[in-house]
Protein backbone atom coordinates (compact mmCIF):
# COMPACT_ATOMS: atom_id res chain seq x y z
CA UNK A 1 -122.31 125.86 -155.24
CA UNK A 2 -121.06 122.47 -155.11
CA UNK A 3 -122.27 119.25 -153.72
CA UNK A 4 -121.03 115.39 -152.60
CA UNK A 5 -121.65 112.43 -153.99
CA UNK A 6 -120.97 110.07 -150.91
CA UNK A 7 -120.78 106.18 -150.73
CA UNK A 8 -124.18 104.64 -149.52
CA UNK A 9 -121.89 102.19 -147.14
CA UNK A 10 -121.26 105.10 -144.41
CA UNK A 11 -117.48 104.68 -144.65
CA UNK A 12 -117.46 108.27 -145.97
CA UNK A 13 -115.85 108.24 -149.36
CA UNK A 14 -116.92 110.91 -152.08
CA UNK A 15 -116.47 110.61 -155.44
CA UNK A 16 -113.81 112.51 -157.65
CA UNK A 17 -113.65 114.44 -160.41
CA UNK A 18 -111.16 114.64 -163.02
CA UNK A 19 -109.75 118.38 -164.36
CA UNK A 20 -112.90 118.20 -167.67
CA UNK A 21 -115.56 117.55 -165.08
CA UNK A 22 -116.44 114.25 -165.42
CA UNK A 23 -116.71 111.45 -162.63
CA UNK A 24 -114.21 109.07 -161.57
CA UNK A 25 -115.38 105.49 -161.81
CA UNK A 26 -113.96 102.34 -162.13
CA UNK A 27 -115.79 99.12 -163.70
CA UNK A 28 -115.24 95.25 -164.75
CA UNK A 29 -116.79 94.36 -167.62
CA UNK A 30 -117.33 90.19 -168.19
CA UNK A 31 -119.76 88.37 -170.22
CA UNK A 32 -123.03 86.96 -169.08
CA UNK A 33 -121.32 83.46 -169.52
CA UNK A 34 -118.70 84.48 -167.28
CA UNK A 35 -121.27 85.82 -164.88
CA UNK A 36 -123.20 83.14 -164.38
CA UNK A 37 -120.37 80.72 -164.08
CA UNK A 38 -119.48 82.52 -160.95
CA UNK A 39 -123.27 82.52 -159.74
CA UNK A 40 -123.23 78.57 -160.23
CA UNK A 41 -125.64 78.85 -163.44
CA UNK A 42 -123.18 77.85 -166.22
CA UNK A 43 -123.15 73.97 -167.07
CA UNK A 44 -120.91 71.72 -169.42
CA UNK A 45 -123.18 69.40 -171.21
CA UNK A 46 -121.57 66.10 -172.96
CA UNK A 47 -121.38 62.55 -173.88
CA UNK A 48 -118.64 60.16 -173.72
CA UNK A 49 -116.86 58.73 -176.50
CA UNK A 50 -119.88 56.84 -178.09
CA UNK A 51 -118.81 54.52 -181.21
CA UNK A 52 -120.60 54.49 -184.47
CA UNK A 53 -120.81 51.29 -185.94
CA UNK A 54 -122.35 51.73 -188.99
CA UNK A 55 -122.73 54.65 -191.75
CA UNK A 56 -126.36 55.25 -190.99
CA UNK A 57 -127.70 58.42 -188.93
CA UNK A 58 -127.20 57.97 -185.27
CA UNK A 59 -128.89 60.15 -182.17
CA UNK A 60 -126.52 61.22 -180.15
CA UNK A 61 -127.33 64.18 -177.68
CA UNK A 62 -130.66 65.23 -176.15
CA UNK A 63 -131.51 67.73 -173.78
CA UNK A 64 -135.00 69.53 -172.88
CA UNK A 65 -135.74 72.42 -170.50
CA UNK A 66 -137.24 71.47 -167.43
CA UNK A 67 -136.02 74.80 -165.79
CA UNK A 68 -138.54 77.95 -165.35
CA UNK A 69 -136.07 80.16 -166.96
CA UNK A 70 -134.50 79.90 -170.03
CA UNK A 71 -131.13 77.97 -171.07
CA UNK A 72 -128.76 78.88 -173.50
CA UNK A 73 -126.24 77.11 -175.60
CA UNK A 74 -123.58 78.86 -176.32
CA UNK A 75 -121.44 76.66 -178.29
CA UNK A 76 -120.88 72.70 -179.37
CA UNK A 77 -117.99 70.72 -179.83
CA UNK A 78 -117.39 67.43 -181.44
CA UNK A 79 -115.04 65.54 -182.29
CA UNK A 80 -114.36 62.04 -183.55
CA UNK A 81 -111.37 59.40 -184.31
CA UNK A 82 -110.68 58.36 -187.54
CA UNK A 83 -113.69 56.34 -189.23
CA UNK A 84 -112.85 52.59 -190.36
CA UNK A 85 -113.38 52.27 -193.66
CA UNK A 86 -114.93 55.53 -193.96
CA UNK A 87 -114.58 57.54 -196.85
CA UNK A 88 -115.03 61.00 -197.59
CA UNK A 89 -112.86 62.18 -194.33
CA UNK A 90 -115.94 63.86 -193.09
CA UNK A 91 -119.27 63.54 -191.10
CA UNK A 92 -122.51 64.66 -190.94
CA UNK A 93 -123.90 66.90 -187.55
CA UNK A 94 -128.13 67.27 -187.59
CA UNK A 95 -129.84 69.40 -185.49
CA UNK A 96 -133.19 68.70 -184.37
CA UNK A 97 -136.07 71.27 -183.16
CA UNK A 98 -138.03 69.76 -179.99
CA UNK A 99 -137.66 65.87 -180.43
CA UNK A 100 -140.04 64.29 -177.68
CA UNK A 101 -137.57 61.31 -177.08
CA UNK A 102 -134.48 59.45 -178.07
CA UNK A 103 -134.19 55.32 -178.28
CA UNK A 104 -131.44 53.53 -176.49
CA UNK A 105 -130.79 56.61 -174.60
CA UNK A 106 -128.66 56.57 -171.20
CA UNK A 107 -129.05 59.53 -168.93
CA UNK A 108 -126.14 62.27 -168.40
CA UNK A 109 -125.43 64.90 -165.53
CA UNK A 110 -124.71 68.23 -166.72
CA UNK A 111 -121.30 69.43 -164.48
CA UNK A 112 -121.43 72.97 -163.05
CA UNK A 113 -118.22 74.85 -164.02
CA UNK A 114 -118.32 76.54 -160.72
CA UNK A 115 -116.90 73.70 -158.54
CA UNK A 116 -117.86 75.42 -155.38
CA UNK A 117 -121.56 75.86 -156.36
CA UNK A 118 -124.24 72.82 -155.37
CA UNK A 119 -126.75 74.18 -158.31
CA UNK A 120 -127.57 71.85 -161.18
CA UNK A 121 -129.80 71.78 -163.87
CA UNK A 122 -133.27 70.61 -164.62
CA UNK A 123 -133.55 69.63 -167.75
CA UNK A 124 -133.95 65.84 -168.93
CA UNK A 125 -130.36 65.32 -170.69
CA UNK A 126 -128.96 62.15 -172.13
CA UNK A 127 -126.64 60.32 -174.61
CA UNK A 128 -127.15 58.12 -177.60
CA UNK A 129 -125.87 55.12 -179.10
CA UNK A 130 -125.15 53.46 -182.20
CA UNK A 131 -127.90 53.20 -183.78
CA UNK A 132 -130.23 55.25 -181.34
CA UNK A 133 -132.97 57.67 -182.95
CA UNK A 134 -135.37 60.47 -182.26
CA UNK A 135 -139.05 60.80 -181.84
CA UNK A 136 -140.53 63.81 -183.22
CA UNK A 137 -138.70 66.81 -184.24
CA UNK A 138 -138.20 69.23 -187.18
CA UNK A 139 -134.19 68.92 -189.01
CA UNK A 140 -133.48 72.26 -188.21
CA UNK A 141 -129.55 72.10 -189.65
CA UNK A 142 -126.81 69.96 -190.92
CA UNK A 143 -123.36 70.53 -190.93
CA UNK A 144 -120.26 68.53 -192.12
CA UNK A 145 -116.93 68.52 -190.40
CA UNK A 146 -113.64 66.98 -190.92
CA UNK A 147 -112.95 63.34 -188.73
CA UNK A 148 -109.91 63.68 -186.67
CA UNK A 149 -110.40 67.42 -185.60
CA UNK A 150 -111.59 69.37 -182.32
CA UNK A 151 -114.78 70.95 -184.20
CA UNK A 152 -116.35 73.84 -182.47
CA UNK A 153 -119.71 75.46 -183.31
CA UNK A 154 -120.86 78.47 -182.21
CA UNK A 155 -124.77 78.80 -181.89
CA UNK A 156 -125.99 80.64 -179.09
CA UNK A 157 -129.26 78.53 -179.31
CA UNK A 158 -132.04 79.68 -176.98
CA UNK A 159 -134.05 77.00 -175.49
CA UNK A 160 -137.21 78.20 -173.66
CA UNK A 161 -139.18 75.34 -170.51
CA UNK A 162 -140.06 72.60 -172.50
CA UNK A 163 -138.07 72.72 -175.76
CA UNK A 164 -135.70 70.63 -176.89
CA UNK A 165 -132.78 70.07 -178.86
CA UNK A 166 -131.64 66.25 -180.48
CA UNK A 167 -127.80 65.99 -182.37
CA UNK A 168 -127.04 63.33 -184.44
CA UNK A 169 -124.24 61.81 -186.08
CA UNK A 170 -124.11 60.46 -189.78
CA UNK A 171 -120.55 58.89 -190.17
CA UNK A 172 -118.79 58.43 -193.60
CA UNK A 173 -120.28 56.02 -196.27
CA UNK A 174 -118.27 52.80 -195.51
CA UNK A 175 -117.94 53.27 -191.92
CA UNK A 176 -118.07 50.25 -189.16
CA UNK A 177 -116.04 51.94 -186.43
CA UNK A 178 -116.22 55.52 -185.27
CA UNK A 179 -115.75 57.06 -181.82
CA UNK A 180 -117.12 60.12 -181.29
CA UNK A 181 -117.82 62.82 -178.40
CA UNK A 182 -120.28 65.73 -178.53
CA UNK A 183 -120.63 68.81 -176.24
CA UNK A 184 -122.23 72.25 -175.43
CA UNK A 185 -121.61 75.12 -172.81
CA UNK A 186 -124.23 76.56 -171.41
CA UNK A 187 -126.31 78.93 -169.36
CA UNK A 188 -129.47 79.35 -167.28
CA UNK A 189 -130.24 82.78 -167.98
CA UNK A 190 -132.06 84.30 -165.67
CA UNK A 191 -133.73 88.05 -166.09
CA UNK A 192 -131.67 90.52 -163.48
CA UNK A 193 -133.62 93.52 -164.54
């Protein structure tokens, strides 16, 4: 004795069944940062090109949750012109647990990457200059990369309402000149089940 399987949208479909029993389905499969990019929840976060003038440590990117769900950050990007009079070739990238503030900051807008969608973000998000600095905060990483390259880091770093994350910048010994950008994509991610 058999049975239907019918579609709950009363156009009368049924499902199939292939010749070793098992159900005919068809599925798309996309990641959750695709997903919410097409449910307006995915946000590019950035400065502009801010110059370094000296070869000290320099604040450069802040953001804190404000949101009731959580925000992830998939992955950073910097990248920076060539350093003058800056030797090694490299520079420094900290990463800061909850700093409470940032000097001679300038607020930013995060930028939905769904261009259709009128969400944005509600978190407190702004860029540094030379020279700028943090309040608070535990160095939770440094990294080095090379000047003159597209650097990207993955991180998938989970910030829960009210946490924070502060980058700095720590040019090359010998450096009075150095433009440099840094960026993250991310995610609200809200709970679907």
């Amino acid at each position: 004795m058999g049975f239907n399987i019918e579609d709950g949208t009363g156009k009368g479909y049924t499902v199939g069944v292939s010749s070793d029993n098992r159900l005919l389905a068809s599925s798309i499969s996309e990641t959750i940062f695709q997903y919410s990019a097409e449910e307006g929840d995915a946000y590019f976060l950035g400065t502009p090109l801010v110059t370094l003038t000296t070869a000290g440590e320099n604040a450069v990117f802040f953001l804190e949750n404000n949101e009731d769900d959580t925000i992830i950050l998939e992955n950073f990007f910097t990248t920076a012109t060539t350093a003058s009079g800056g030797s090694p070739n490299m520079y420094g990238i900290n990463f800061y647990k909850n700093p409470t503030a940032m000097s001679v900051a300038t607020a930013s807008v995060a930028l939905n990457q769904n261009f259709g969608s009128s969400n944005t973000l509600d978190a407190t998000l702004q860029y540094g200059a030379s020279g700028s600095a943090f309040t608070g905060g535990t160095l939770a990483a440094t990294l080095y990369v090379p000047v003159g390259q597209f650097n990207e880091i993955p991180a998938n770093l989970v910030l829960e309402k009210g946490s924070s994350v502060g980058v700095s910048i720590t040019p090359p010994a010998g450096n009075t000149s150095m433009p440099v950008q840094f960026g993250a994509r991310s995610i609200i991610y809200r709970e679907l089940y």
